[in-house]
Structures are given as structure tokens and as C-alpha cells.
Protein backbone atom coordinates (compact mmCIF):
# COMPACT_ATOMS: atom_id res chain seq x y z
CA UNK A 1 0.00 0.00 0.00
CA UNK A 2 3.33 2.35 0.99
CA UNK A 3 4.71 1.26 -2.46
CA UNK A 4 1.56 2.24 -4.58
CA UNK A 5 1.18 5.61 -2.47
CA UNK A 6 4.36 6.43 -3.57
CA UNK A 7 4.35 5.81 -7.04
CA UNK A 8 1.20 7.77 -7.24
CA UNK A 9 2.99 10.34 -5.29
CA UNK A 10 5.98 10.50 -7.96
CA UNK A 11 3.97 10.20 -10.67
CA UNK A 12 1.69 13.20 -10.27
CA UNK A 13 4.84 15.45 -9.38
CA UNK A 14 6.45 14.28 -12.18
CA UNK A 15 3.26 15.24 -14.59
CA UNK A 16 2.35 18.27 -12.64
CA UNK A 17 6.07 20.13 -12.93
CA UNK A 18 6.23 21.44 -16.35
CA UNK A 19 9.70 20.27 -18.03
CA UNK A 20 11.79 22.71 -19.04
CA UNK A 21 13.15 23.29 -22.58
CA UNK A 22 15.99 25.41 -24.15
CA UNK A 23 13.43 27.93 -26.45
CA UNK A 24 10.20 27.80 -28.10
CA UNK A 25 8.39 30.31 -30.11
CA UNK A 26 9.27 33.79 -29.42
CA UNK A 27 8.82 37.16 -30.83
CA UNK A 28 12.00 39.15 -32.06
CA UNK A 29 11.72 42.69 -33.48
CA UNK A 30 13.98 45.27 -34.26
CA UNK A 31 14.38 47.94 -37.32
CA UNK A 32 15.27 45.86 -40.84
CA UNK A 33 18.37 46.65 -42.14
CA UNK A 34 17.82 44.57 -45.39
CA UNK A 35 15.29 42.72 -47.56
CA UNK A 36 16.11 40.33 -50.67
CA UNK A 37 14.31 37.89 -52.22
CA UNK A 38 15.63 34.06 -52.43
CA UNK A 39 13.80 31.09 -54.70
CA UNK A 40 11.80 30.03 -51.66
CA UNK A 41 11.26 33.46 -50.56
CA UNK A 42 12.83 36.70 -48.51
CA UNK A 43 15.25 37.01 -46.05
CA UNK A 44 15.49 40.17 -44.08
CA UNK A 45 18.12 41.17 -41.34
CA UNK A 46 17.45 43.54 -38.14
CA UNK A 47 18.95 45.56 -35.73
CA UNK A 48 18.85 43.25 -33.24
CA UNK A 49 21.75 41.50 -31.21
CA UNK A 50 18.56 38.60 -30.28
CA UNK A 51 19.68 37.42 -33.58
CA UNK A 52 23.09 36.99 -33.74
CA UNK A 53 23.21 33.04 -32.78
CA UNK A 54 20.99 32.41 -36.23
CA UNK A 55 22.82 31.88 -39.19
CA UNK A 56 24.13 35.12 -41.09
CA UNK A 57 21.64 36.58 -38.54
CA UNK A 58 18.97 36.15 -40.95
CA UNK A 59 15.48 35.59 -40.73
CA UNK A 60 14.39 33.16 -43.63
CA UNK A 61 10.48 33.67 -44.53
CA UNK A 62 10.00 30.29 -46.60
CA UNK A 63 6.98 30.58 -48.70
CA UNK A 64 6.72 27.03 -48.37
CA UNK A 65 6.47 26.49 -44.91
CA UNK A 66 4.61 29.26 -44.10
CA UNK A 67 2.07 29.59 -47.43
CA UNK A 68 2.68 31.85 -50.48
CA UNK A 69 -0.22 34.35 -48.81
CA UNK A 70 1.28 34.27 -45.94
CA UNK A 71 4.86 35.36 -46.94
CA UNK A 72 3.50 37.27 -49.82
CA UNK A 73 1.62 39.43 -46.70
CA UNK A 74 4.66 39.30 -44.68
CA UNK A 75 6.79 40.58 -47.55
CA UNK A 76 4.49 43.55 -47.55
CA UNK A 77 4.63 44.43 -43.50
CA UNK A 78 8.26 44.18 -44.11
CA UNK A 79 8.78 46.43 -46.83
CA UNK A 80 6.06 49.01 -44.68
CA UNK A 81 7.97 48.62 -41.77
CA UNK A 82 11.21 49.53 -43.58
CA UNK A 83 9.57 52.16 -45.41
CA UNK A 84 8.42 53.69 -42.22
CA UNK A 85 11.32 53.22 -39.73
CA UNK A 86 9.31 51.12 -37.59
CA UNK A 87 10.44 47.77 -36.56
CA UNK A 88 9.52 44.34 -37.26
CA UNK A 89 8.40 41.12 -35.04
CA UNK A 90 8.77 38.59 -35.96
CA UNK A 91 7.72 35.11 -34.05
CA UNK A 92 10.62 32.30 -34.73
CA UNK A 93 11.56 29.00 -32.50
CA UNK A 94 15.28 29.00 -32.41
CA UNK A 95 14.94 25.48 -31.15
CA UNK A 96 13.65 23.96 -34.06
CA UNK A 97 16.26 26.00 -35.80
CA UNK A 98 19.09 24.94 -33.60
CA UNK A 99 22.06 26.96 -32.36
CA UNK A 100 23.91 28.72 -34.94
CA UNK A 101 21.09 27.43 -37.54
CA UNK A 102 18.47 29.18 -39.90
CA UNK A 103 15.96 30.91 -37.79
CA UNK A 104 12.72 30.54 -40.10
CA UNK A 105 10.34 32.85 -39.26
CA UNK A 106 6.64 31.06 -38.19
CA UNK A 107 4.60 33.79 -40.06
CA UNK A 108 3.74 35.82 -36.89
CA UNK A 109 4.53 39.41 -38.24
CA UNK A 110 3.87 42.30 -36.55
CA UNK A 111 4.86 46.02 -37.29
CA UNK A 112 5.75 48.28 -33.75
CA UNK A 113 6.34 51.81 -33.16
């Protein structure tokens, strides 16, 4: 009966504290330096150090992965943001991406003051 008790015991605290992981998806902004098209795409860089562990410090919108409307729409809020001097979010899981890897934008976008 002690046994079972305790097993319960270990069990629940082992499903009831949440594990703990390196990164998940997380928003980025800063002001884009540069935007150029690629085959699968646009890449734009930023003016933000946040980056600097992706490679090139890029962020890769893949019209695959994220749908041609989606980066077509993206493409836009980018060129608006750079157009206006406002800076660009941009949501992106850097550990899917892994250390030193591309950081592939999720197709979050958002334009801040």
C-alpha cells in the first residue's frame, strides 16, 4: 500500500512540474536593415543583437512552410515597416532552428512603433 502511495505520489509530481526546454516560439523585433528575395522566398536582417546566434543573422520567410499568402503578406509588412522606420516582429523557435542554424520565421509578423 506504501509502495503504490508512492508511485502515485511520484507520478503526479512528475506530470504536474512542467519540463523545461531550451526555447520555443518567441517574438524578435527590431528595425530591418535589409530585404532580398531568395527562390523560396525573402530574407530580411534587423537591428537586433537577439539574432546573432541564427545563421548570417537572418530571418528566412520560406513561402513554403509558411504559405505563399502568408509570406507574400509578410513581404508587404516588411517592406512598410522599412519604409516607415518602424520595426519588425517577428515570431521564430530558435529550437527547431538549432544553435547557430536558420531561424525561419513562423509567419507571426507584426509592425511596432
Amino acid at each position: 500500500m506504501r509502495t503504490t502511495k508512492l508511485s502515485v505520489l511520484v507520478t503526479f509530481i512528475a506530470f504536474a512540474v512542467p519540463a523545461t526546454s531550451s526555447a520555443s516560439p518567441a517574438w524578435y523585433t527590431g528595425h530591418i536593415e535589409r530585404i532580398y528575395l531568395i527562390s523560396s522566398g525573402f530574407v530580411v536582417t534587423m537591428s537586433s543583437t537577439a539574432l546573432d546566434d541564427c545563421q548570417h543573422a537572418y530571418v528566412y520567410f520560406n513561402d513554403i512552410a509558411i504559405g505563399e499568402k502568408n509570406a507574400d503578406r509578410a513581404y508587404s509588412m516588411a517592406l512598410s515597416a522599412q519604409a516607415s522606420g518602424k520595426r519588425l516582429g517577428v515570431v521564430i523557435d530558435k529550437s527547431i532552428n538549432g544553435a547557430g542554424g536558420r531561424c525561419n520565421a513562423m509567419g507571426d509578423v507584426d509592425i511596432k512603433e
